[in-house]
N, C-alpha and C. Protein backbone atom coordinates (compact mmCIF):
# COMPACT_ATOMS: atom_id res chain seq x y z
N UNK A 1 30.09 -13.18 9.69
CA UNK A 1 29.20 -12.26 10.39
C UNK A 1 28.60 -11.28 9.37
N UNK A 2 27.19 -10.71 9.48
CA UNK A 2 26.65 -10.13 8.53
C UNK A 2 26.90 -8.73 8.56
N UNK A 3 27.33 -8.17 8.05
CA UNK A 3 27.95 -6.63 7.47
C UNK A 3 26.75 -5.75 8.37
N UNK A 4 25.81 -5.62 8.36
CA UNK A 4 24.31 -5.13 8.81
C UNK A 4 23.69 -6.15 9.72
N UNK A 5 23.47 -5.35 10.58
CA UNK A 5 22.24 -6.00 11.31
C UNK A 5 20.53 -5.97 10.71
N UNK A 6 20.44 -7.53 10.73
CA UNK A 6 19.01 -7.60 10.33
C UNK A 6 17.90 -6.91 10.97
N UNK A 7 16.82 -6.26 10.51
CA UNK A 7 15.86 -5.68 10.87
C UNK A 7 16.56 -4.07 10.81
N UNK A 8 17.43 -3.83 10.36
CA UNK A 8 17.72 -2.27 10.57
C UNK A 8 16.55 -1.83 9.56
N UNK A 9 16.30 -1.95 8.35
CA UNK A 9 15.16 -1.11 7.79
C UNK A 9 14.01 -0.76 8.52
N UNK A 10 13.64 -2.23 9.45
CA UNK A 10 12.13 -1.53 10.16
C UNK A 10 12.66 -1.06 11.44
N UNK A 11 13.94 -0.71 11.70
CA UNK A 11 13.74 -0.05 12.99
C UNK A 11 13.85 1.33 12.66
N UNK A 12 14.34 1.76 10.99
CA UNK A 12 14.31 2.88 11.09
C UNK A 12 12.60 3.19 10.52
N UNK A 13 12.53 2.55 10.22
CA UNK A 13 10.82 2.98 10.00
C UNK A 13 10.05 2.78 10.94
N UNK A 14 10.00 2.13 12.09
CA UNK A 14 9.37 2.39 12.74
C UNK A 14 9.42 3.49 14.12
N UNK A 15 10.88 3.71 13.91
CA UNK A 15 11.97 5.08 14.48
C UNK A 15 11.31 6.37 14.03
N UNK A 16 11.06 6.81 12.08
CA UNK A 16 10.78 7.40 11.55
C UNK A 16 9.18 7.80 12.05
N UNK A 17 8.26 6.78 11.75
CA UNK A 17 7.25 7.05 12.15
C UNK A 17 6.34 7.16 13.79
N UNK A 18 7.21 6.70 14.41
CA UNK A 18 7.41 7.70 15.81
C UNK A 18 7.08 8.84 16.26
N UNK A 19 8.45 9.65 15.87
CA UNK A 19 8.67 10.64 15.63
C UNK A 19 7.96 11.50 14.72
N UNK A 20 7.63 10.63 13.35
CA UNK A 20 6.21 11.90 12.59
C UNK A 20 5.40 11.93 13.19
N UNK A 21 4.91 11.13 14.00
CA UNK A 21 3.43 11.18 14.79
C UNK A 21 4.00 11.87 16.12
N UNK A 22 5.09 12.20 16.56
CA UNK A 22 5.13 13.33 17.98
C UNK A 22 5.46 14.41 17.37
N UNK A 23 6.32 14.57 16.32
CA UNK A 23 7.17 15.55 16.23
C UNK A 23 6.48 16.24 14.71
N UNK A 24 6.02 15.81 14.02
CA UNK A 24 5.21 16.24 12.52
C UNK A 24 5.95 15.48 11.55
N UNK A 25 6.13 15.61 10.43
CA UNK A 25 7.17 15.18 9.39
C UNK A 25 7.91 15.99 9.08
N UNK A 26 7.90 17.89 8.81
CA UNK A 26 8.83 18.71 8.47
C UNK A 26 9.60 18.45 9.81
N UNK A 27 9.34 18.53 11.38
CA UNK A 27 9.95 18.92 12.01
C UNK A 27 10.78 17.82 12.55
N UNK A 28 10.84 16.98 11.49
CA UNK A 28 11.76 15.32 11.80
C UNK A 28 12.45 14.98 11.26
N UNK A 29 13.79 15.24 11.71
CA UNK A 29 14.82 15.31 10.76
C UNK A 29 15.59 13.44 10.63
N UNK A 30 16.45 13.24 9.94
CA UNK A 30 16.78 11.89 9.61
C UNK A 30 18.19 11.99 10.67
N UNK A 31 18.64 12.92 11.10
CA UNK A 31 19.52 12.55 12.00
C UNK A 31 18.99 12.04 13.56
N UNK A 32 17.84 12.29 13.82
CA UNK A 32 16.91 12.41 14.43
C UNK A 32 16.35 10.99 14.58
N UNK A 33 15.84 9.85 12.98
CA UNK A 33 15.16 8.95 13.12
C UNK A 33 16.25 7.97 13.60
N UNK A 34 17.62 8.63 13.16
CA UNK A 34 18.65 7.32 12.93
C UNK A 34 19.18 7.39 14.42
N UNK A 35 19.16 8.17 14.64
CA UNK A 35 19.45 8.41 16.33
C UNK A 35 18.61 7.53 17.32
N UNK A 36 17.29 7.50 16.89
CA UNK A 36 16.24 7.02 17.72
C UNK A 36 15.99 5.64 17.47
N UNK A 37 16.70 5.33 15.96
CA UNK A 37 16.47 3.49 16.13
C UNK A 37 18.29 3.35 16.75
N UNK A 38 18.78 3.90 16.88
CA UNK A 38 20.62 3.52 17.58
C UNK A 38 21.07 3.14 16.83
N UNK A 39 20.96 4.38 15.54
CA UNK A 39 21.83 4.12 14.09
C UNK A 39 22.48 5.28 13.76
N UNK A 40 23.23 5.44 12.78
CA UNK A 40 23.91 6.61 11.95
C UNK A 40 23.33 6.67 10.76
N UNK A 41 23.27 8.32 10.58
CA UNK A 41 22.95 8.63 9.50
C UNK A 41 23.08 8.10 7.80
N UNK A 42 24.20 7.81 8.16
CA UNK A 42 25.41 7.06 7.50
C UNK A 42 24.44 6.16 6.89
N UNK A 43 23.55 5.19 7.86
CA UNK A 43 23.00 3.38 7.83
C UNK A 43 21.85 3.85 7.64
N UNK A 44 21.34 5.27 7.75
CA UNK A 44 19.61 5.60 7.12
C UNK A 44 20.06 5.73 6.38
N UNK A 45 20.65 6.36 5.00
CA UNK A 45 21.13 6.72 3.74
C UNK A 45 20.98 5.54 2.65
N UNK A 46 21.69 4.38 3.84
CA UNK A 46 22.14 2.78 3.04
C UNK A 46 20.95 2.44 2.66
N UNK A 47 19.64 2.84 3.08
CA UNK A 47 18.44 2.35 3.33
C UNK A 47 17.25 2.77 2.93
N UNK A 48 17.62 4.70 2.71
CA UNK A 48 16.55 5.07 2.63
C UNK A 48 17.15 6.12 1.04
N UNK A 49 16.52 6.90 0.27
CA UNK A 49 17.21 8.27 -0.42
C UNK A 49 16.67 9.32 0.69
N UNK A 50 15.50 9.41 1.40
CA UNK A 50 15.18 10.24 2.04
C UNK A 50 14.48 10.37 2.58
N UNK A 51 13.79 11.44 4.32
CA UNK A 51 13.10 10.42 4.78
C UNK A 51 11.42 10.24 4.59
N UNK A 52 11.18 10.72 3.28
CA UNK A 52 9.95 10.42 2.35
C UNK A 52 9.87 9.06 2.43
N UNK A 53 11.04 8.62 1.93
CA UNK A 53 10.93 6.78 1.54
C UNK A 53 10.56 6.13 2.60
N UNK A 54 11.00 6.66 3.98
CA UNK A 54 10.27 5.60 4.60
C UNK A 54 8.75 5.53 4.71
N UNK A 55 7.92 6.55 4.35
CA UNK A 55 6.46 5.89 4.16
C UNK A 55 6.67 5.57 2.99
N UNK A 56 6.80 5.47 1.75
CA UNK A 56 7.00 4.62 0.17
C UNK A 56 7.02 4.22 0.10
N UNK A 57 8.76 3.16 1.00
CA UNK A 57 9.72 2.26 0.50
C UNK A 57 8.52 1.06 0.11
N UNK A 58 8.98 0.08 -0.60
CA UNK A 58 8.40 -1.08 -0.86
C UNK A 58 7.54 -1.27 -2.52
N UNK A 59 7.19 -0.11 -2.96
CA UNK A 59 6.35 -0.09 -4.21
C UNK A 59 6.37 -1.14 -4.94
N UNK A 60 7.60 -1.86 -5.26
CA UNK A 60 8.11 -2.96 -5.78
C UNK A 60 6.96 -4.16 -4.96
N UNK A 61 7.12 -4.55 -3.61
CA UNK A 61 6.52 -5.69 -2.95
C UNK A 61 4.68 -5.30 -2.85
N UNK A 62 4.13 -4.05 -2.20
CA UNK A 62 3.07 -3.62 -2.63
C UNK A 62 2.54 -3.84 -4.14
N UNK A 63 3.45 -3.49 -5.14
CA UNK A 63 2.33 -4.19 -6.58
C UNK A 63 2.27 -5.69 -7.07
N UNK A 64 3.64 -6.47 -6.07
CA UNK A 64 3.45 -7.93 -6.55
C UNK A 64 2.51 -8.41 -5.55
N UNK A 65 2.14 -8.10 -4.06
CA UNK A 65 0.88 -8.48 -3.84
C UNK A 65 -0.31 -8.95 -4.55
N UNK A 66 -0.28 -7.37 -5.22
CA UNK A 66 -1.53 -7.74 -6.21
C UNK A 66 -1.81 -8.74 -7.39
N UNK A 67 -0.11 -8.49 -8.30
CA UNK A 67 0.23 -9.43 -8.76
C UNK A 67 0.32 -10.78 -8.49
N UNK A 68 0.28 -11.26 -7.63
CA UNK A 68 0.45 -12.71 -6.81
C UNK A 68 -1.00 -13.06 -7.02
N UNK A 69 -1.72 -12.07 -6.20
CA UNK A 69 -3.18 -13.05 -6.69
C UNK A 69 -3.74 -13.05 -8.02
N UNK A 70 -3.21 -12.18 -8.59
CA UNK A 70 -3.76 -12.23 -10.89
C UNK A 70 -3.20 -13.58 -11.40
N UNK A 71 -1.89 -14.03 -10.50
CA UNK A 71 -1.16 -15.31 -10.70
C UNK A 71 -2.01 -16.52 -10.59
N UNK A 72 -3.36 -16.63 -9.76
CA UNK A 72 -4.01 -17.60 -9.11
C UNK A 72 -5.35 -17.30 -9.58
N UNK A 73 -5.75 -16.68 -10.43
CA UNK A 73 -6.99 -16.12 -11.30
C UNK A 73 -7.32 -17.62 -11.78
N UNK A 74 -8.87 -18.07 -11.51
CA UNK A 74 -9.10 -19.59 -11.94
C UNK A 74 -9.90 -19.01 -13.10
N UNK A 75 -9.74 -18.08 -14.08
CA UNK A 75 -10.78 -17.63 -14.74
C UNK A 75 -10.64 -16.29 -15.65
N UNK A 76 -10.66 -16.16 -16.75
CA UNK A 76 -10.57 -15.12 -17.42
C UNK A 76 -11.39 -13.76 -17.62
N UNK A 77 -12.52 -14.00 -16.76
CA UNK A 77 -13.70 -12.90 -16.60
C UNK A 77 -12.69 -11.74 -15.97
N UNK A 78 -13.36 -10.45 -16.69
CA UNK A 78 -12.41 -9.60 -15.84
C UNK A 78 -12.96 -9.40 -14.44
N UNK A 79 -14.06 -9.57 -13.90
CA UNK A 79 -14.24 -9.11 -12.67
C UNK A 79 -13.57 -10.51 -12.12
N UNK A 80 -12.85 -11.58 -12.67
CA UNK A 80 -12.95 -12.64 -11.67
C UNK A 80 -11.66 -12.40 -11.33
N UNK A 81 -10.73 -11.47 -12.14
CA UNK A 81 -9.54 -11.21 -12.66
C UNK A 81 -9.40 -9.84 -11.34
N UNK A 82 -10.50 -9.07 -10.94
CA UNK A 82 -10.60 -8.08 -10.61
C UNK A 82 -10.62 -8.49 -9.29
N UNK A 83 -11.29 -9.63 -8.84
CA UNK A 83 -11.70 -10.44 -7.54
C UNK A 83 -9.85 -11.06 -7.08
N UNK A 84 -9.09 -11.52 -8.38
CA UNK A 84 -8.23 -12.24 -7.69
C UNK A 84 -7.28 -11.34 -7.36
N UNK A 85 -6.89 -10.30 -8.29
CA UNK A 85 -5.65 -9.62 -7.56
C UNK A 85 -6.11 -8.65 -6.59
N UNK A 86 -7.01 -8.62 -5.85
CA UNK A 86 -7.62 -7.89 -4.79
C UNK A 86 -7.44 -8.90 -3.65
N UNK A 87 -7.55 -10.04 -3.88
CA UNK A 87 -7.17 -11.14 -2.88
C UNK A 87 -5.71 -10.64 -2.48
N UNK A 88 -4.76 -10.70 -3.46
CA UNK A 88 -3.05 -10.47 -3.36
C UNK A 88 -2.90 -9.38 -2.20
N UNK A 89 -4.01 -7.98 -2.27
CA UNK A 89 -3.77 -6.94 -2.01
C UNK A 89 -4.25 -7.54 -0.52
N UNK A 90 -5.35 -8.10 0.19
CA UNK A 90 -5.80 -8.18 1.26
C UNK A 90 -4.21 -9.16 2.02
N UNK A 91 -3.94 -9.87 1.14
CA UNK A 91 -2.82 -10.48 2.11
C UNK A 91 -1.32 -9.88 2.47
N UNK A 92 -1.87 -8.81 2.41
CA UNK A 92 -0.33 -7.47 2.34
C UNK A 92 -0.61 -6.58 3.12
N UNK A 93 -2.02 -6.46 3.84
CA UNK A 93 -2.14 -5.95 4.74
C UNK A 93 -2.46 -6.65 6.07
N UNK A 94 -2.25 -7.33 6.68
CA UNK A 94 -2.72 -8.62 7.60
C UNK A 94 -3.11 -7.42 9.01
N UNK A 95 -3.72 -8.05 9.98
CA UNK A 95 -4.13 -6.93 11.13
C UNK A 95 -3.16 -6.46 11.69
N UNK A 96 -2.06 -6.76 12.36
CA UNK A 96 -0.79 -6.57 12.41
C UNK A 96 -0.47 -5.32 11.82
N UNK A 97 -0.60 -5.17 10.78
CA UNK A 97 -0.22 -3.93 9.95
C UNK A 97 -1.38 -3.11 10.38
N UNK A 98 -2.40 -2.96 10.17
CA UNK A 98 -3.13 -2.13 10.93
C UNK A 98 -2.65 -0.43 11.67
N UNK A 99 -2.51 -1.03 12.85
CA UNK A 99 -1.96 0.57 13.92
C UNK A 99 -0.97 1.17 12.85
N UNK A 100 0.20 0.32 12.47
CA UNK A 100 1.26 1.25 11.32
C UNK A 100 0.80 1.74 10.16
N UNK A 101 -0.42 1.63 9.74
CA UNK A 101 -1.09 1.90 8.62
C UNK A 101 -1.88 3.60 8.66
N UNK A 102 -2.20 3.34 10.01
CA UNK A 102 -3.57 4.23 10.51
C UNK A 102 -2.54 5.55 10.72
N UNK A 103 -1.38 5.52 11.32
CA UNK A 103 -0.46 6.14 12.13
C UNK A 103 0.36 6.55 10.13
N UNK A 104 0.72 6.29 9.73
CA UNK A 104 0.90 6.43 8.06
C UNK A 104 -0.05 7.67 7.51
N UNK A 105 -1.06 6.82 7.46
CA UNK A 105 -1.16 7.47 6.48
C UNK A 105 -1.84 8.99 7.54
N UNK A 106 -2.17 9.17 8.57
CA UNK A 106 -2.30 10.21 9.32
C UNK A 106 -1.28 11.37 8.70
N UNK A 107 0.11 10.67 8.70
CA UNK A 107 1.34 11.35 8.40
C UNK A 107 1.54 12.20 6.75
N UNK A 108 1.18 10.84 5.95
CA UNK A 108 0.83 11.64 4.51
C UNK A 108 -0.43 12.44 4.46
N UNK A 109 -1.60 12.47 5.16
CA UNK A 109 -3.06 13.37 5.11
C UNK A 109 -2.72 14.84 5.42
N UNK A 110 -1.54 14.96 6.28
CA UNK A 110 -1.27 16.28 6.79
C UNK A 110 -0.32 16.94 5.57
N UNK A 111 0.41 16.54 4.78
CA UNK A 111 1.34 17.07 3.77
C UNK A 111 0.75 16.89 2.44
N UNK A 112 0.27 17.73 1.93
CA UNK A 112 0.44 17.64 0.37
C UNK A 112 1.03 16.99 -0.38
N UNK A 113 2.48 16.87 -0.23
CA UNK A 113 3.87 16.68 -1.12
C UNK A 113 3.43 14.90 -1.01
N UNK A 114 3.19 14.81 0.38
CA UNK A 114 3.22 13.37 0.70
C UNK A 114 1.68 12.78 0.27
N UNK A 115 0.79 13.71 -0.31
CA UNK A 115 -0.83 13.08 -0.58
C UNK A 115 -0.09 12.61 -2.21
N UNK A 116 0.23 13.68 -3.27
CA UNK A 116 0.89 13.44 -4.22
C UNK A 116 1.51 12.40 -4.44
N UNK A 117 2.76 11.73 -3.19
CA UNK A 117 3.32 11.08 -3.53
C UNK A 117 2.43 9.20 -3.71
N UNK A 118 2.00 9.59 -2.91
CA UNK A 118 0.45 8.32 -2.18
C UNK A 118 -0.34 8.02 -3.77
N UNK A 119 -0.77 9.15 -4.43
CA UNK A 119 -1.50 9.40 -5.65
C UNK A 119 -0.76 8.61 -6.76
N UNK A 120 0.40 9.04 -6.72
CA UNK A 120 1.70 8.78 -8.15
C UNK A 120 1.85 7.46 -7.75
N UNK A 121 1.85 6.50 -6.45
CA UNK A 121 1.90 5.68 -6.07
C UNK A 121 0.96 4.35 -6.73
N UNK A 122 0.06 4.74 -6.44
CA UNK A 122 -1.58 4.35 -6.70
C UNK A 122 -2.08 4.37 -7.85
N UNK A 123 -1.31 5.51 -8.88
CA UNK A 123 -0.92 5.83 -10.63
C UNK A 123 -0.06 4.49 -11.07
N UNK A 124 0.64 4.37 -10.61
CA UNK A 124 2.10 3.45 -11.04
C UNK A 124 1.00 1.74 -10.82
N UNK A 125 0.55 1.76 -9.45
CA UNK A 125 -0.29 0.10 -9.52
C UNK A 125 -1.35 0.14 -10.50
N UNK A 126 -2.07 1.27 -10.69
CA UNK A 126 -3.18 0.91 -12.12
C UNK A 126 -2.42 0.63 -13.25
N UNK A 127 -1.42 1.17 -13.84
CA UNK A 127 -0.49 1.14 -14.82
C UNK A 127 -0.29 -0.62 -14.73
N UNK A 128 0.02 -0.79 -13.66
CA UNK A 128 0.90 -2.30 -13.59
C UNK A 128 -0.45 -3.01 -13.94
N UNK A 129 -1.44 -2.83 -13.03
CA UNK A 129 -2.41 -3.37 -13.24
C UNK A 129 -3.07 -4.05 -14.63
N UNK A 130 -3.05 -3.05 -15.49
CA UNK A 130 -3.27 -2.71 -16.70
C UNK A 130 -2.87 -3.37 -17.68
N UNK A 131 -1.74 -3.38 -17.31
CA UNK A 131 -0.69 -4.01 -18.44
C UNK A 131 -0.65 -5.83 -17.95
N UNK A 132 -0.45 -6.06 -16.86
CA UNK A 132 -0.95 -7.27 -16.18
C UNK A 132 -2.18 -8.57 -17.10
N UNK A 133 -3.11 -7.43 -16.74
CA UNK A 133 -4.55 -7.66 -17.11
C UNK A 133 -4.59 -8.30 -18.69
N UNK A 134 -3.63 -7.15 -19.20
CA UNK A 134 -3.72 -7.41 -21.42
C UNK A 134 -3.46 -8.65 -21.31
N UNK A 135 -2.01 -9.03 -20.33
CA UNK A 135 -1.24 -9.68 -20.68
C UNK A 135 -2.19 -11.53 -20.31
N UNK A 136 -3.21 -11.20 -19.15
CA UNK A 136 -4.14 -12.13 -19.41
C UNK A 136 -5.38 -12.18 -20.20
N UNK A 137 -5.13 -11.53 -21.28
CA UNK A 137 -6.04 -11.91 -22.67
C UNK A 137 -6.88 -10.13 -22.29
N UNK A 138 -7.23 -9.66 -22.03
CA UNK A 138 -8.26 -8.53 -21.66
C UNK A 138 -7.79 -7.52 -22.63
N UNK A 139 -8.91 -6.91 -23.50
CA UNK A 139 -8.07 -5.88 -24.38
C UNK A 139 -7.70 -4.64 -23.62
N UNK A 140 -7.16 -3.81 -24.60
CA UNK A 140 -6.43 -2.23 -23.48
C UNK A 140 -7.94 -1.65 -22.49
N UNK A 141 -9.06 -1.46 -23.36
CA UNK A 141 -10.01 -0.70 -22.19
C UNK A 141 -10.88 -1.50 -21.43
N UNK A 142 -10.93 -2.61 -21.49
CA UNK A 142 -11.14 -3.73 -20.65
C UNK A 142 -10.27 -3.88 -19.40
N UNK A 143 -9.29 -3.95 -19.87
CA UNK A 143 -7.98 -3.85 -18.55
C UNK A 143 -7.91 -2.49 -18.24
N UNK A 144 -8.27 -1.68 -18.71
CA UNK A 144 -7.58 -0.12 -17.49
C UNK A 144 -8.97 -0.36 -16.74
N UNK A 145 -10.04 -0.34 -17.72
CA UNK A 145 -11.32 -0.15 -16.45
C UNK A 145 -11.16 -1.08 -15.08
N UNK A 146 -10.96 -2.88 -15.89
CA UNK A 146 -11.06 -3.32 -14.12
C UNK A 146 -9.34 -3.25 -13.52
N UNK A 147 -8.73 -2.28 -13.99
CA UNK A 147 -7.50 -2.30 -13.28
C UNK A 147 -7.68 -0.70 -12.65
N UNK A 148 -8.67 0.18 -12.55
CA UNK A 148 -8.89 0.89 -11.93
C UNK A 148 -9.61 0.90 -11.39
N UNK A 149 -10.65 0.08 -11.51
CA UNK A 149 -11.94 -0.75 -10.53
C UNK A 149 -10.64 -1.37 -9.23
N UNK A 150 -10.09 -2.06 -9.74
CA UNK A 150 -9.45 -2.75 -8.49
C UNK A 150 -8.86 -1.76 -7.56
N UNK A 151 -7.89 -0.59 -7.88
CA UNK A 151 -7.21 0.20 -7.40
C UNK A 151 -8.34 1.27 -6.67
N UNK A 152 -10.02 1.30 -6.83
CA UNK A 152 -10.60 2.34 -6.09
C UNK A 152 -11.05 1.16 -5.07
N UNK A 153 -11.39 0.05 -5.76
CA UNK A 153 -11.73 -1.26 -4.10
C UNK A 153 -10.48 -1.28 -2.92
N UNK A 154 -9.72 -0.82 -3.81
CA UNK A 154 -8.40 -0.85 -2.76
C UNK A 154 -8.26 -0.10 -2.06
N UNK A 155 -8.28 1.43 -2.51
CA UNK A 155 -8.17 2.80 -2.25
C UNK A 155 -9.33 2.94 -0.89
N UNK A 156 -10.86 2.47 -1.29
CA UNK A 156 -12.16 2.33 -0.57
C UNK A 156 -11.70 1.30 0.80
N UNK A 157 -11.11 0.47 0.77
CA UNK A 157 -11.08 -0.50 1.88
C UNK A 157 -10.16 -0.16 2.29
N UNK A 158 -9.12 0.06 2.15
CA UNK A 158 -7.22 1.15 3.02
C UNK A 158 -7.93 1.93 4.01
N UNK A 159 -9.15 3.06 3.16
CA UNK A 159 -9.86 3.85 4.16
C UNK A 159 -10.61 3.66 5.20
N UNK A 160 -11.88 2.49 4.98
CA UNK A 160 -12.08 1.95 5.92
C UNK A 160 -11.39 1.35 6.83
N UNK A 161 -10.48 0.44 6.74
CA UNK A 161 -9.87 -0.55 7.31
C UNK A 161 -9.26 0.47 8.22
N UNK A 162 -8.62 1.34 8.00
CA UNK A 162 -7.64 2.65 9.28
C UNK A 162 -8.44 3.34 9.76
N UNK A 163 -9.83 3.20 9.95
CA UNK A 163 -10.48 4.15 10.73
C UNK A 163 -10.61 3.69 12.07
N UNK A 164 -10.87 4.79 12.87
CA UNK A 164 -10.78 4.41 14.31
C UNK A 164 -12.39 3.20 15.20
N UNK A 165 -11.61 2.34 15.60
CA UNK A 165 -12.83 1.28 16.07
C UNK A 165 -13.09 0.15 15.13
N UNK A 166 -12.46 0.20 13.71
CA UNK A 166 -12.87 -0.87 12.60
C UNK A 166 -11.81 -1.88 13.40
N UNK A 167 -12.54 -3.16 13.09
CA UNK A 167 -11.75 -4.45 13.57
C UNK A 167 -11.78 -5.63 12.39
N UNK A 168 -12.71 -4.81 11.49
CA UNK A 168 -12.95 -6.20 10.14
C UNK A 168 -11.74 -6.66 9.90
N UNK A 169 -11.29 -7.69 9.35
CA UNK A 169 -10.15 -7.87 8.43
C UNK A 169 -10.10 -7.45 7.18
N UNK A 170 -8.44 -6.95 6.59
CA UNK A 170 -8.73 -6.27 5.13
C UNK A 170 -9.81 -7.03 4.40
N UNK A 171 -9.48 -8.37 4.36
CA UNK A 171 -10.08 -9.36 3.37
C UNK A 171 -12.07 -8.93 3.09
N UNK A 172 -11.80 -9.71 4.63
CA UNK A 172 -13.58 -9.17 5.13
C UNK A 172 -14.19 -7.49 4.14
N UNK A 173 -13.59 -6.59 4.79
CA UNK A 173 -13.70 -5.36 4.40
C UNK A 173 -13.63 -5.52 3.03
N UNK A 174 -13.37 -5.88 2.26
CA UNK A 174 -12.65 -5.85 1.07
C UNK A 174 -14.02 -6.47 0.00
N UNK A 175 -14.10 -7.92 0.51
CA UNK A 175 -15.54 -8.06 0.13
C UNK A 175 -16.73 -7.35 -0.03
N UNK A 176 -16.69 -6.52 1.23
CA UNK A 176 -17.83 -5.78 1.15
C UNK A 176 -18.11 -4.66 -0.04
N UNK A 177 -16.55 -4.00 0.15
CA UNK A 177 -16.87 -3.13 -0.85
C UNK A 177 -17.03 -3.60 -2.12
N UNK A 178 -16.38 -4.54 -2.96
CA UNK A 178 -16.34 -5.03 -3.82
C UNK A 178 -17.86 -5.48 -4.20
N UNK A 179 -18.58 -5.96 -3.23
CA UNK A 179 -19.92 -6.13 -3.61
C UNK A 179 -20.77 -5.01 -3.40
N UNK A 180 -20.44 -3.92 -2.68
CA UNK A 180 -21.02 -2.79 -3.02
C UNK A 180 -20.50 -1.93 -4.84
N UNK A 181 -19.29 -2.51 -5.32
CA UNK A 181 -19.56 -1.92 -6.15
C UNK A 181 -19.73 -2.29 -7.51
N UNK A 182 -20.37 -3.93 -7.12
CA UNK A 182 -20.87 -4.77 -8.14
C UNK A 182 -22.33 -4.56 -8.05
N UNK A 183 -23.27 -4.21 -6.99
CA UNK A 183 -24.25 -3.54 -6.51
C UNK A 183 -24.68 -2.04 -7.49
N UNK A 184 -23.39 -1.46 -7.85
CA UNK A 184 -23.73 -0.15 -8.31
C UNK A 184 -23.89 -0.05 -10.08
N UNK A 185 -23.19 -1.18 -10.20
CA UNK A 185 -22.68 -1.02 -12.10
C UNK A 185 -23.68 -2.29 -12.58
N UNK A 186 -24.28 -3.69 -11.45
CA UNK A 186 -25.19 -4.57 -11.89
C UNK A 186 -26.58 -4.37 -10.94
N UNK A 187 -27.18 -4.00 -11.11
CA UNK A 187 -28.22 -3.37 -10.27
C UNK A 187 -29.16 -4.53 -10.14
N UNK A 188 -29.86 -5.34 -8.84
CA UNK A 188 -30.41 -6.25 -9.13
C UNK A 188 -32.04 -5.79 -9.63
């Protein structure tokens, strides 16, 4: 028999984010989230350092997204390079994710501490990005540019995609911007 019950991480995250959206985030305490998925504090601890992490947790699976599609790059151009691990990123958000996204990041827009953490977040995938990129032939300022090109297509479509009434798919969305901002730097 398994020590833990499966799915306890997303019940406390989706316990957690509940509660930030009735109750705020200061005024939501972790005895509180663990209570509300029919856990102990004890089994949020196992799970979480604090209850910051539960909007965070994952940084690790969020940058191999991206990574996954640099894996499937048919092409060494950096924009083609820029095109594929943006693919990785659209399949990490599927519609599904959506409402938990919108309801998120609502939660980090209201806190500072938590815009910061979103930022340092988003710091750490250009970094990966970056280094990624060398490692497929691209020299150092070749790779930070389209590894921060990718991270504002990303940044640009997260925003769209959680606004209220959008129904595009990331992917869809994702295109667009991307050709809006091949539109801006190749001017026809």
């Amino acid at each position: 028999m398994a020590r833990w019950e499966t799915g306890t991480r997303e019940r406390l995250q989706a316990a957690a984010l509940d509660l930030f959206a009735a109750h705020g985030f200061e005024r939501t305490t972790v005895a509180e989230i663990a209570a509300a998925a029919g856990l102990t504090e004890r089994t949020f601890f196992r799970h979480f350092a604090d209850k910051r992490e539960v909007l965070f947790n994952g940084q690790d699976l969020f940058e191999q997204a991206f990574l996954s599609g640099l894996d499937t790059a048919a092409s060494s151009d950096p924009m083609a390079l820029v095109r594929a691990t943006l693919s990785g990123a659209a399949a990490f958000f599927p519609d599904e994710r959506r409402a938990w996204s919108r309801i998120r990041q609502a939660v980090i827009a209201g806190h500072p501490s938590l815009q910061e953490r979103e930022l340092l977040k988003l710091s750490a995938l250009a970094l990966t990005l970056t280094a990624a990129l060398r490692d497929h032939g691209l020299d150092g300022t070749t790779s930070a540019l389209a590894a921060e090109s990718a991270v504002t297509v990303f940044r640009t479509t997260f925003a769209a995609w959680i606004e209220a009434g959008e129904t595009r798919s990331f992917a869809d969305l994702q295109e667009a911007v991307l050709a809006r901002l091949h539109s801006l730097v190749a001017p026809a």
